[in-house]
N, C-alpha and C. Protein backbone atom coordinates (compact mmCIF):
# COMPACT_ATOMS: atom_id res chain seq x y z
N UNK A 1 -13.29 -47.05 -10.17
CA UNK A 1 -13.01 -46.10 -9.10
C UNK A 1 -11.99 -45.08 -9.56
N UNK A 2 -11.09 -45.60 -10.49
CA UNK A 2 -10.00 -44.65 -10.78
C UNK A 2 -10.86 -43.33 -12.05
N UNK A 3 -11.45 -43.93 -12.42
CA UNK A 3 -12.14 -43.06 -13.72
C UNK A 3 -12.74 -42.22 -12.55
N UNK A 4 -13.05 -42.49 -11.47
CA UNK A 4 -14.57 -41.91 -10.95
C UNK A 4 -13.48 -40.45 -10.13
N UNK A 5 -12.64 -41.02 -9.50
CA UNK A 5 -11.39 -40.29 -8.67
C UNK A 5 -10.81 -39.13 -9.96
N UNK A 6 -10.66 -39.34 -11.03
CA UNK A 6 -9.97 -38.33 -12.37
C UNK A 6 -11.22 -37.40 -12.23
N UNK A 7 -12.23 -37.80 -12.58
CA UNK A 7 -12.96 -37.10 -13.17
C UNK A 7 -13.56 -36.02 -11.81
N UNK A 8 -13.70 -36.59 -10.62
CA UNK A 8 -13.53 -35.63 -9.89
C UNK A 8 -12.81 -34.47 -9.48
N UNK A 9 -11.49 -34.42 -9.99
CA UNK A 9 -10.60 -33.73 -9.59
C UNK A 9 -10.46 -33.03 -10.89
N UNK A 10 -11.12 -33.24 -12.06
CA UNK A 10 -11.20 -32.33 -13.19
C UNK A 10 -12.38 -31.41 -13.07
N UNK A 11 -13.54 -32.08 -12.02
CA UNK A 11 -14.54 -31.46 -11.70
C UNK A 11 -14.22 -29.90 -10.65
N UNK A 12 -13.00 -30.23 -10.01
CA UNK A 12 -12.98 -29.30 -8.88
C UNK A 12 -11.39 -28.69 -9.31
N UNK A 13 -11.15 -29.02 -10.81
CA UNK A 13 -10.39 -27.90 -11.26
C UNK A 13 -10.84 -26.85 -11.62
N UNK A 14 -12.21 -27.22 -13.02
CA UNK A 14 -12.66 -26.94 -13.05
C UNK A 14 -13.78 -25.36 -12.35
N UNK A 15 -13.93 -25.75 -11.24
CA UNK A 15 -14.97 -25.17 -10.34
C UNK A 15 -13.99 -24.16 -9.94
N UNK A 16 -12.63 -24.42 -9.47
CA UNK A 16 -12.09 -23.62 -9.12
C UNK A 16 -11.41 -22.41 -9.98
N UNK A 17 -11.26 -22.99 -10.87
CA UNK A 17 -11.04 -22.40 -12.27
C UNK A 17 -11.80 -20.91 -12.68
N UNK A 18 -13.11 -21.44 -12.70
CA UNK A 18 -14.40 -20.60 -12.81
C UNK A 18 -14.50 -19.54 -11.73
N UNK A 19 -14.18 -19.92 -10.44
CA UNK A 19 -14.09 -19.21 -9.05
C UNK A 19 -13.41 -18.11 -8.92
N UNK A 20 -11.95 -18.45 -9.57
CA UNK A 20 -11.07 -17.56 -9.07
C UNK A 20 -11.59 -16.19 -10.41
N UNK A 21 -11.92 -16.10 -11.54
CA UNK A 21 -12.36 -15.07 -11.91
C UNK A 21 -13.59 -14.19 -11.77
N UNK A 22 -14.07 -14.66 -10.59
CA UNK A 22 -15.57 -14.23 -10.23
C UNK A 22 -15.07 -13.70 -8.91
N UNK A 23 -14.24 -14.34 -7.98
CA UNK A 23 -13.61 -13.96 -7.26
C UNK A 23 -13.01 -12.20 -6.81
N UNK A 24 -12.24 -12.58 -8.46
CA UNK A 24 -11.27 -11.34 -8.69
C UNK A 24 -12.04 -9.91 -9.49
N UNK A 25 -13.17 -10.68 -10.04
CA UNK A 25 -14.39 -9.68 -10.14
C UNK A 25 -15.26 -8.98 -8.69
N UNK A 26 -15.12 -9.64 -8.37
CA UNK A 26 -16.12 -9.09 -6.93
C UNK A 26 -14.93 -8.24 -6.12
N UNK A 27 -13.52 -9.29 -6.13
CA UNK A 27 -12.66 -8.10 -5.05
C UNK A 27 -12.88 -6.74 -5.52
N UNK A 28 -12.93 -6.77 -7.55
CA UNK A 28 -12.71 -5.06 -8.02
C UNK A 28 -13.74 -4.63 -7.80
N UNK A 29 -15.38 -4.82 -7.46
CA UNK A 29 -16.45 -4.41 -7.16
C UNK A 29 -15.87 -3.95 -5.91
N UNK A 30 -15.40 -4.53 -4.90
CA UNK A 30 -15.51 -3.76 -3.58
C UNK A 30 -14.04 -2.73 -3.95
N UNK A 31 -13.10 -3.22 -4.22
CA UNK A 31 -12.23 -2.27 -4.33
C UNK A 31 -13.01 -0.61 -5.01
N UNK A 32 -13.51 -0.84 -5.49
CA UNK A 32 -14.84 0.37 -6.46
C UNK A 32 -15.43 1.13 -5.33
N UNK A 33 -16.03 0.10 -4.80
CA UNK A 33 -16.76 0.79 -3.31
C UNK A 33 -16.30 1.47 -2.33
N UNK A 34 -14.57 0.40 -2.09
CA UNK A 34 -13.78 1.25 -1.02
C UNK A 34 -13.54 2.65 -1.21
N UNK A 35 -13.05 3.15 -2.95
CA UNK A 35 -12.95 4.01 -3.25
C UNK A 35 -14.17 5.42 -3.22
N UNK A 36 -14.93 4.76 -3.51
CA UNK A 36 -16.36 5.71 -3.59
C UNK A 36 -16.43 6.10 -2.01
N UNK A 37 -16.44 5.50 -1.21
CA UNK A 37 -16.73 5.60 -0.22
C UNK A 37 -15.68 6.42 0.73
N UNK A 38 -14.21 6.41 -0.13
CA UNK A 38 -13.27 7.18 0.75
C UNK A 38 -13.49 8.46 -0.07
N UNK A 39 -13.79 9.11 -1.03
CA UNK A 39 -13.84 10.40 -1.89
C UNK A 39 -15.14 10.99 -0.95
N UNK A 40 -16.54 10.00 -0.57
CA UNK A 40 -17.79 10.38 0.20
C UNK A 40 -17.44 10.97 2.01
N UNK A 41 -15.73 10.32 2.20
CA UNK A 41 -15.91 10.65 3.52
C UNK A 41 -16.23 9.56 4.36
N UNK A 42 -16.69 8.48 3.91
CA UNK A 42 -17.23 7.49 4.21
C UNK A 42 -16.14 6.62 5.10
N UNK A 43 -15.42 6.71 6.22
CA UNK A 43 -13.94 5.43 6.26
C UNK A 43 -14.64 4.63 6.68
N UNK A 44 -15.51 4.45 7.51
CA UNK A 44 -16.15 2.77 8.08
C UNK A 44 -16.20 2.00 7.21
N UNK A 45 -17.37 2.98 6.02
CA UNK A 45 -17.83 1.97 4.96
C UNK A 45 -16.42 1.44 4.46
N UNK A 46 -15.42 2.42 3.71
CA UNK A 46 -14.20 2.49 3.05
C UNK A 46 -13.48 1.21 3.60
N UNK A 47 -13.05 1.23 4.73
CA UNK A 47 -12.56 0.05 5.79
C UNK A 47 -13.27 -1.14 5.18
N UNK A 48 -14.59 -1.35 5.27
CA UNK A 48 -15.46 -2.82 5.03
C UNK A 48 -15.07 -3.18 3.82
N UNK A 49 -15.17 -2.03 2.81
CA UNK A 49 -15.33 -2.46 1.60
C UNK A 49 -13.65 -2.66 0.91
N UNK A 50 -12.73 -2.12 1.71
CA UNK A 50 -11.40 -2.70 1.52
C UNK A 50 -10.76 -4.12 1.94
N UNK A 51 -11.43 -4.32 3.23
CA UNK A 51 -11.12 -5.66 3.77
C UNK A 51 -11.71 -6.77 2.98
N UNK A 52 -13.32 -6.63 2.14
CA UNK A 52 -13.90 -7.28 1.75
C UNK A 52 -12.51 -7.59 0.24
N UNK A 53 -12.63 -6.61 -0.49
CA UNK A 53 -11.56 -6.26 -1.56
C UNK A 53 -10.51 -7.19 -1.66
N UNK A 54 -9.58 -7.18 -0.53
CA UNK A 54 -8.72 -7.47 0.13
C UNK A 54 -8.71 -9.24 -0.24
N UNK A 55 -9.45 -9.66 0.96
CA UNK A 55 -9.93 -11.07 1.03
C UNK A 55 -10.37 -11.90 -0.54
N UNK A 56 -10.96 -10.97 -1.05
CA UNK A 56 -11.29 -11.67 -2.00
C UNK A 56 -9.99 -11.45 -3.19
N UNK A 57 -9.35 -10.87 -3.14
CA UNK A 57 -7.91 -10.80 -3.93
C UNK A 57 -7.73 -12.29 -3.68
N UNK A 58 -7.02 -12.01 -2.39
CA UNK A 58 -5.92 -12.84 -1.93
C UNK A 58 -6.72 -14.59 -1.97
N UNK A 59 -7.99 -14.78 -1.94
CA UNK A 59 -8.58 -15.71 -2.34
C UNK A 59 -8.75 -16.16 -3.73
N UNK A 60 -8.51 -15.48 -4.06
CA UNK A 60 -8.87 -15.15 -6.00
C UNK A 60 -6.91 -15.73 -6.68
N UNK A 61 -6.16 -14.75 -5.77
CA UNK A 61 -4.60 -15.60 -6.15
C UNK A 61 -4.28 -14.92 -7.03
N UNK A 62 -4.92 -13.23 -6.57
CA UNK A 62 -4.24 -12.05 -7.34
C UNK A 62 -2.85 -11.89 -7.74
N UNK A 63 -2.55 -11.39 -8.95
CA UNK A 63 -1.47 -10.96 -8.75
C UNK A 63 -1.03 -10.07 -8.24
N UNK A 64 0.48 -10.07 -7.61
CA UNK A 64 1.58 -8.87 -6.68
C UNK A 64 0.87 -7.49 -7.09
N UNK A 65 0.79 -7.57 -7.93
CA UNK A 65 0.26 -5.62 -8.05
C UNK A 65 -0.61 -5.62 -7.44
N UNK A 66 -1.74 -6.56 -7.68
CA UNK A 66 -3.34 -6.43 -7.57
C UNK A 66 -3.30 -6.47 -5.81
N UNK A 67 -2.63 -7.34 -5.34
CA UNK A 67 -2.85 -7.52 -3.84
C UNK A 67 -1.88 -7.07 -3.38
N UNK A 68 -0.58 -5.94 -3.86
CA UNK A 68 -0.49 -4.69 -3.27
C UNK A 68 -1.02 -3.63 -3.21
N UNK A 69 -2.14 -3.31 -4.49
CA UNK A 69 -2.36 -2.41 -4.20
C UNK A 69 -3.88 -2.34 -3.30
N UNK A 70 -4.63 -3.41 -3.31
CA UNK A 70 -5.31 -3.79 -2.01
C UNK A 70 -5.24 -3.51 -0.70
N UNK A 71 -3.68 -3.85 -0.38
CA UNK A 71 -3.04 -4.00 0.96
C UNK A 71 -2.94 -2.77 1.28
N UNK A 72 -2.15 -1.89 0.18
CA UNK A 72 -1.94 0.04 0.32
C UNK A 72 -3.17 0.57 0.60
N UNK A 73 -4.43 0.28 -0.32
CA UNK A 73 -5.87 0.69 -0.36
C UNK A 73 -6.23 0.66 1.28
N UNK A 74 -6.21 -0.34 2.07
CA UNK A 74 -6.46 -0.67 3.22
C UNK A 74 -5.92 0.03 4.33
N UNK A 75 -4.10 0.27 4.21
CA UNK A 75 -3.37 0.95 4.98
C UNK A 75 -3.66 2.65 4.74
N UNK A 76 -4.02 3.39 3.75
CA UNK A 76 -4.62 4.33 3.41
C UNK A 76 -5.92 4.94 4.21
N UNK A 77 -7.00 3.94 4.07
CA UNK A 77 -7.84 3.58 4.79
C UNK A 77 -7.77 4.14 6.33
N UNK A 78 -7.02 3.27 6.90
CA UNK A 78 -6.46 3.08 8.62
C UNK A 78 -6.06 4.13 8.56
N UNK A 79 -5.15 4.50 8.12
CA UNK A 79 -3.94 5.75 8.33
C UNK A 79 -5.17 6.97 8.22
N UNK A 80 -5.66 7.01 6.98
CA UNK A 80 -7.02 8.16 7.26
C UNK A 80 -7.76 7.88 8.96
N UNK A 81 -8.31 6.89 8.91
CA UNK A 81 -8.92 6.46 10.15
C UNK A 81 -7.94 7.15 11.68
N UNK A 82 -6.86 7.41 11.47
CA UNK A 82 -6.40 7.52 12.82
C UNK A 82 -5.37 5.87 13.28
N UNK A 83 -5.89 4.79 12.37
CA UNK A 83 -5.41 3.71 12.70
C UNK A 83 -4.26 3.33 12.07
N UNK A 84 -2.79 4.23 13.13
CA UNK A 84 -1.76 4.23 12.48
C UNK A 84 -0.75 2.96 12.36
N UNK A 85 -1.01 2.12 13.81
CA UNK A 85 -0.36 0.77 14.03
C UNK A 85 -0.89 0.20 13.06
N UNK A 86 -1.84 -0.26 12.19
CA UNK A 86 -2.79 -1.14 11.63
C UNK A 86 -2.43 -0.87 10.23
N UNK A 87 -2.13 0.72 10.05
CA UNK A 87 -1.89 1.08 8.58
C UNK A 87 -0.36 0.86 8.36
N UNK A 88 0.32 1.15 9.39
CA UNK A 88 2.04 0.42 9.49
C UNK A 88 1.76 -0.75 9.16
N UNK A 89 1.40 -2.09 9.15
CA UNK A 89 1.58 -3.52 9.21
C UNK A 89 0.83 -3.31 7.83
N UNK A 90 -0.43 -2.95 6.96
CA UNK A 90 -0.34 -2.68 6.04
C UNK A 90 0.61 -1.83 4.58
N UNK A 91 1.10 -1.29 5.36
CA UNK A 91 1.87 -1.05 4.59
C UNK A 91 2.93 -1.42 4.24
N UNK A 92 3.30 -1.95 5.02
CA UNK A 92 4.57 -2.93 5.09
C UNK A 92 4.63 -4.05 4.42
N UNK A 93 2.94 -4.76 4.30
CA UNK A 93 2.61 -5.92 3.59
C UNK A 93 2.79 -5.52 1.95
N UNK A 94 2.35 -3.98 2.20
CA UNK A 94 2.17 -3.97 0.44
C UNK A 94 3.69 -3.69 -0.15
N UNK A 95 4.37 -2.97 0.55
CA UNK A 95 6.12 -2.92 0.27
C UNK A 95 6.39 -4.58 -0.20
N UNK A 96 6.41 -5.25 1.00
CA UNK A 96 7.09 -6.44 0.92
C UNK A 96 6.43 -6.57 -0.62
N UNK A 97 5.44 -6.80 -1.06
CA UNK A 97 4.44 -7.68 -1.90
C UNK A 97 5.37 -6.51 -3.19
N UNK A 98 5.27 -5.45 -3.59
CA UNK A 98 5.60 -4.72 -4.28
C UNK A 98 7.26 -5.30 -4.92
N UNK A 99 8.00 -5.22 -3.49
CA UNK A 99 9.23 -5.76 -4.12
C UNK A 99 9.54 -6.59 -4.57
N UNK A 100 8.75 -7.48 -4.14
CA UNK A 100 8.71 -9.02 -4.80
C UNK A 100 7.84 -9.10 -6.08
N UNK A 101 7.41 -8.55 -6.34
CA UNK A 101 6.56 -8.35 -7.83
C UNK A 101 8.07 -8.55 -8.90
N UNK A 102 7.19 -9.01 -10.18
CA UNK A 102 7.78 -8.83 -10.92
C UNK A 102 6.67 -8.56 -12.29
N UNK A 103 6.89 -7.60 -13.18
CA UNK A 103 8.25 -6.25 -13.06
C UNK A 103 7.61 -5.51 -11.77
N UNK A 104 8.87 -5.17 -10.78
CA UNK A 104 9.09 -4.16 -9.77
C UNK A 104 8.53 -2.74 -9.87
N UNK A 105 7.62 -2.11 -9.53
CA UNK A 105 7.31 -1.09 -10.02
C UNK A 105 7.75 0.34 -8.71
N UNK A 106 9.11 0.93 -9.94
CA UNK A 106 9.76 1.96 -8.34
C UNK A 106 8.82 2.90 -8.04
N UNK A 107 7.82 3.41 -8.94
CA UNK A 107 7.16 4.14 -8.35
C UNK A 107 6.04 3.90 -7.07
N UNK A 108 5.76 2.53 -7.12
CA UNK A 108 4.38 1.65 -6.57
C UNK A 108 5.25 1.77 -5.28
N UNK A 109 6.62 1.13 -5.45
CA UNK A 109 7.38 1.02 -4.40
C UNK A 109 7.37 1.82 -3.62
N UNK A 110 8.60 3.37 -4.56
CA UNK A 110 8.23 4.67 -3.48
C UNK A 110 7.14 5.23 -2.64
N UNK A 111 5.84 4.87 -3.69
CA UNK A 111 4.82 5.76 -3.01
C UNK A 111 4.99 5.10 -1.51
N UNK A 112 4.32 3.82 -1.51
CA UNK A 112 4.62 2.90 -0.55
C UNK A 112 5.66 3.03 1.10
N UNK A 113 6.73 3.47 0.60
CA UNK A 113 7.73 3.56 1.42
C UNK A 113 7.52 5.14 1.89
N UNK A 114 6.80 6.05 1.33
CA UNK A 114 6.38 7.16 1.72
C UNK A 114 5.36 7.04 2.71
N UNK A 115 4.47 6.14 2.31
CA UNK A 115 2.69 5.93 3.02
C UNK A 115 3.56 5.60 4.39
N UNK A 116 5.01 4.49 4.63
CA UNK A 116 5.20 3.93 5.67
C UNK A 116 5.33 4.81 6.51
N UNK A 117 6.64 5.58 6.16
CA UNK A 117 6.96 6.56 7.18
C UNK A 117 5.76 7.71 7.17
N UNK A 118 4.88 7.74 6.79
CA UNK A 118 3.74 8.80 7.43
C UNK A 118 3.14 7.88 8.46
N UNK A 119 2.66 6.48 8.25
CA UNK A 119 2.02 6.10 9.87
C UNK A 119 2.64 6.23 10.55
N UNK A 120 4.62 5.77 10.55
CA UNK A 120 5.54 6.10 11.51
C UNK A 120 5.46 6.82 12.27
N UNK A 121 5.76 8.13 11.61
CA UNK A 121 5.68 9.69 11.98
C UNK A 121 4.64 9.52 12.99
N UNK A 122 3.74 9.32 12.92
CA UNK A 122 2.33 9.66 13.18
C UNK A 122 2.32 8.93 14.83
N UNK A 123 3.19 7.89 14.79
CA UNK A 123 2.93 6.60 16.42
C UNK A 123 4.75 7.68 16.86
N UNK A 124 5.18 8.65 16.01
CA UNK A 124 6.58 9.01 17.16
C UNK A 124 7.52 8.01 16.44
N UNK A 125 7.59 7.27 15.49
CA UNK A 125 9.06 6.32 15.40
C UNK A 125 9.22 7.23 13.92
N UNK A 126 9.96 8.35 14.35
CA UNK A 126 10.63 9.47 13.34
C UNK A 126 11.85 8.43 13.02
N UNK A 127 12.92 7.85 13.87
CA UNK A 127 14.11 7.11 13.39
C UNK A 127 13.93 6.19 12.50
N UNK A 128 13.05 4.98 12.41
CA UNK A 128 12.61 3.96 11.61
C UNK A 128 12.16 4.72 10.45
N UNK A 129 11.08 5.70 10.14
CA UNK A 129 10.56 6.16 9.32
C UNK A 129 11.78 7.42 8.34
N UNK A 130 12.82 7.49 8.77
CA UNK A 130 13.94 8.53 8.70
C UNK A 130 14.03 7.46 7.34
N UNK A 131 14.59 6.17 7.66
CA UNK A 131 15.47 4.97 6.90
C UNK A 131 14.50 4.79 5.93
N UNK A 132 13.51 4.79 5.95
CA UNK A 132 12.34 4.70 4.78
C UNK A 132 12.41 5.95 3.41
N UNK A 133 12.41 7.16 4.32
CA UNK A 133 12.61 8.49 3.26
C UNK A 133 14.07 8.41 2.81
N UNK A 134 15.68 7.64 3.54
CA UNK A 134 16.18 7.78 2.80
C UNK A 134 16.65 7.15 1.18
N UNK A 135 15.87 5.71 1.60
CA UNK A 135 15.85 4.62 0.51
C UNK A 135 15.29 5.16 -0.35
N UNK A 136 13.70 6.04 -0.23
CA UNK A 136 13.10 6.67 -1.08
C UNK A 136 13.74 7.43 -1.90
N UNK A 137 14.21 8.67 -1.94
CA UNK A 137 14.90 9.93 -2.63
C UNK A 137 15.22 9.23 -3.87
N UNK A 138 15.56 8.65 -4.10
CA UNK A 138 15.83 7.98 -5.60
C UNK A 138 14.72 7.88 -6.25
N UNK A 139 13.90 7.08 -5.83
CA UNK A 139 12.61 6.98 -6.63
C UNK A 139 11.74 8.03 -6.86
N UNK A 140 11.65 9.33 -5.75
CA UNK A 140 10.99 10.22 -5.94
C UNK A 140 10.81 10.72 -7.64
N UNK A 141 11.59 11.15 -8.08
CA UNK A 141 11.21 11.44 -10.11
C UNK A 141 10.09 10.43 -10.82
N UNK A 142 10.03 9.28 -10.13
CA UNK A 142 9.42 8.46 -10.67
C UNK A 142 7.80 8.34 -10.44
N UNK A 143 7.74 9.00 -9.18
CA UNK A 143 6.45 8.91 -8.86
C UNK A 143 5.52 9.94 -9.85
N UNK A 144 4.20 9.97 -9.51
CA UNK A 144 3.03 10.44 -10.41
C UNK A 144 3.41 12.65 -9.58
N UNK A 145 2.74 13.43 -10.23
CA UNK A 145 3.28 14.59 -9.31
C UNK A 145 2.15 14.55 -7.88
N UNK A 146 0.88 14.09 -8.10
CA UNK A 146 0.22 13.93 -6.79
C UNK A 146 1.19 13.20 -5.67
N UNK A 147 1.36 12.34 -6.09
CA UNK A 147 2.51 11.40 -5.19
C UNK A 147 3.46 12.01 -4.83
N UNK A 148 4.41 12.59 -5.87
CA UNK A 148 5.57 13.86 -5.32
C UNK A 148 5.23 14.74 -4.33
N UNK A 149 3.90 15.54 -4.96
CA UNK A 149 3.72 16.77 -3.85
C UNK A 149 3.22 16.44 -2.23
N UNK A 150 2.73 14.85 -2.18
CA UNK A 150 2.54 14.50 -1.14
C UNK A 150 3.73 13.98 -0.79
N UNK A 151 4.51 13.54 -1.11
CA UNK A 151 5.85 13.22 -0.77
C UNK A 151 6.99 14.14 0.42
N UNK A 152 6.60 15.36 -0.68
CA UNK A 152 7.23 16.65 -0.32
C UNK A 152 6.45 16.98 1.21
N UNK A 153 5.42 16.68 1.38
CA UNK A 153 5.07 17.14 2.65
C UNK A 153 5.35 16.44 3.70
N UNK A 154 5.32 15.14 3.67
CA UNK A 154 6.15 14.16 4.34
C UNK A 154 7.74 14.53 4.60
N UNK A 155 8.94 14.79 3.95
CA UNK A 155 9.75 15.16 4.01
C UNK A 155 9.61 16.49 4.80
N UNK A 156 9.26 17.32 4.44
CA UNK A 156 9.27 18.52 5.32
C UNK A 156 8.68 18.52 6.84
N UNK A 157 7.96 17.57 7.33
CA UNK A 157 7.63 17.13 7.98
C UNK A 157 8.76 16.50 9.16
N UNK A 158 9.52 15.89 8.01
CA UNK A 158 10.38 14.94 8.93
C UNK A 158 11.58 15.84 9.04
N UNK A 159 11.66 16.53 8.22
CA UNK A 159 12.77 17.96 8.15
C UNK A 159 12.79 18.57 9.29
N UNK A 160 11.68 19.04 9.86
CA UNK A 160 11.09 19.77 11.17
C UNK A 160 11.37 18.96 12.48
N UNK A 161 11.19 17.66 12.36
CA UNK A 161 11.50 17.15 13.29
C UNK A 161 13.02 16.71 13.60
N UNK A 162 13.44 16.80 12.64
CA UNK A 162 15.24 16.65 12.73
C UNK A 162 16.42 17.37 13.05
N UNK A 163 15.36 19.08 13.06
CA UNK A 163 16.24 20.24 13.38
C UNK A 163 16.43 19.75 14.29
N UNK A 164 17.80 20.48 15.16
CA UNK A 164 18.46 20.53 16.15
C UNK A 164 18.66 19.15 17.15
N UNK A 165 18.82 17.95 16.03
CA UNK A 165 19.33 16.77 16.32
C UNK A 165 20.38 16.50 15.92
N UNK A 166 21.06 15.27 15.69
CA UNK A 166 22.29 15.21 15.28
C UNK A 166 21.65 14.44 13.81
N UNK A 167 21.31 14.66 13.35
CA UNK A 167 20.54 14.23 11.97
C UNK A 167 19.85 15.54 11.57
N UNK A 168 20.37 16.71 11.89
CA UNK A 168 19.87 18.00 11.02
C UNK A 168 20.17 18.39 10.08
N UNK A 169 21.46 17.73 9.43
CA UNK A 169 21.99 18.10 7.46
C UNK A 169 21.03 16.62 7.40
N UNK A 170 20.42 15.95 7.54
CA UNK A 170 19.32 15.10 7.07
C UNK A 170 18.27 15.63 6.55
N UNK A 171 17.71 16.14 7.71
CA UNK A 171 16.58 17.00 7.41
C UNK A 171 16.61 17.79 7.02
N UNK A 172 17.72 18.90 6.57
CA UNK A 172 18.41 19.47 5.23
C UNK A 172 17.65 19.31 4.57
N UNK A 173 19.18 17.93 3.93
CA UNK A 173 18.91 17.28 2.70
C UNK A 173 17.05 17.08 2.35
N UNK A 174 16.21 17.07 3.42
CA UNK A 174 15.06 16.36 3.01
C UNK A 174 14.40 17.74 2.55
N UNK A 175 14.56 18.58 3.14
CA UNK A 175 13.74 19.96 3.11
C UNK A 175 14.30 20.49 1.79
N UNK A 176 15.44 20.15 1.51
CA UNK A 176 15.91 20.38 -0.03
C UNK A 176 15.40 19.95 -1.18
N UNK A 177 15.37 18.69 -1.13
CA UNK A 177 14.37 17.70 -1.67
C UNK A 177 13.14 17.68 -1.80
N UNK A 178 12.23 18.37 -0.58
CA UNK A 178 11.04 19.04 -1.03
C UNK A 178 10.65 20.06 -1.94
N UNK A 179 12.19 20.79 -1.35
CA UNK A 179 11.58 21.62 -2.43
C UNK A 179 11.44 22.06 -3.87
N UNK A 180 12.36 20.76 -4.39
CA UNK A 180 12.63 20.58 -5.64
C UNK A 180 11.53 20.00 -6.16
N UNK A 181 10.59 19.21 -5.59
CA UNK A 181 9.78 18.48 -6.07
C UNK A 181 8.57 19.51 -6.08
């Protein structure tokens, strides 16, 4: 019985073994799709084929990059969609997941903390999303320049909304910052 009990559990290491890289093959097939499908215009499809992506990461026992950048893929997704609550809690997943990576990647990070405060913006929580752009500014150099120049519009964004508050050398500073970038 004991031989019979080993050899089972070498059987369903095994199996699982085999799984998780077929797994992590199929998430990048849909991750492929999500993409094709968001360049086509496509967000329904984009949506399916991210969640599918997604699932099969996090089943697969991706690594932190891989199933942050899943999680971002998804919140991207939503946030295109109009689905700004949905792309907040995504994005937030992929921050958390990002920082906890190791090696830390500040740019993965920044972009990230940029994507947040745009769903922010977007549901009215300018204050929460304020604390996001200011952690950011550091990392900004680091990002890719697509990432910057979208960056920059976000900031100016939040610049506009800060005039004639008591956080208007904020939105300054941010509109300054745009325009350096």
């Amino acid at each position: 019985m004991k031989n019979h009990t080993i050899s089972l559990l070498c059987a369903v290491s095994l199996l699982a073994a085999c799984a998780a890289p077929a797994t992590l093959t199929t998430s990048n097939a849909q991750h492929d799709a999500c993409n094709a499908a968001e360049l086509k215009g496509q967000f329904g499809e984009a949506e399916l084929a991210c969640v599918q992506a997604l699932r099969s990461a996090e089943q697969a026992g991706a690594s932190a990059d891989i199933l942050s950048q899943r999680q971002y893929n998804l919140g991207r997704i939503k946030r295109l969609q109009g689905k700004n609550a949905e792309a907040e809690q995504l994005y937030r997943q992929a921050l958390a997941t990002e920082e906890a990576a190791q090696p830390r990647s500040d740019a993965r990070v920044g972009r990230r903390m940029v994507e947040l405060a745009s769903a922010l913006a977007a549901q009215g929580k300018w204050q929460e999303g304020t604390g996001y752009l200011e952690k950011v500014l550091p990392l900004l150099p680091k990002l890719s320049p697509a990432s910057r120049t979208y960056s920059a519009e976000v900031l100016r964004q939040y610049a506009r909304q800060l005039q004639g508050s008591p956080q208007a050398a904020l939105g300054n500073r941010f509109d300054a910052v745009a325009a350096s970038l």
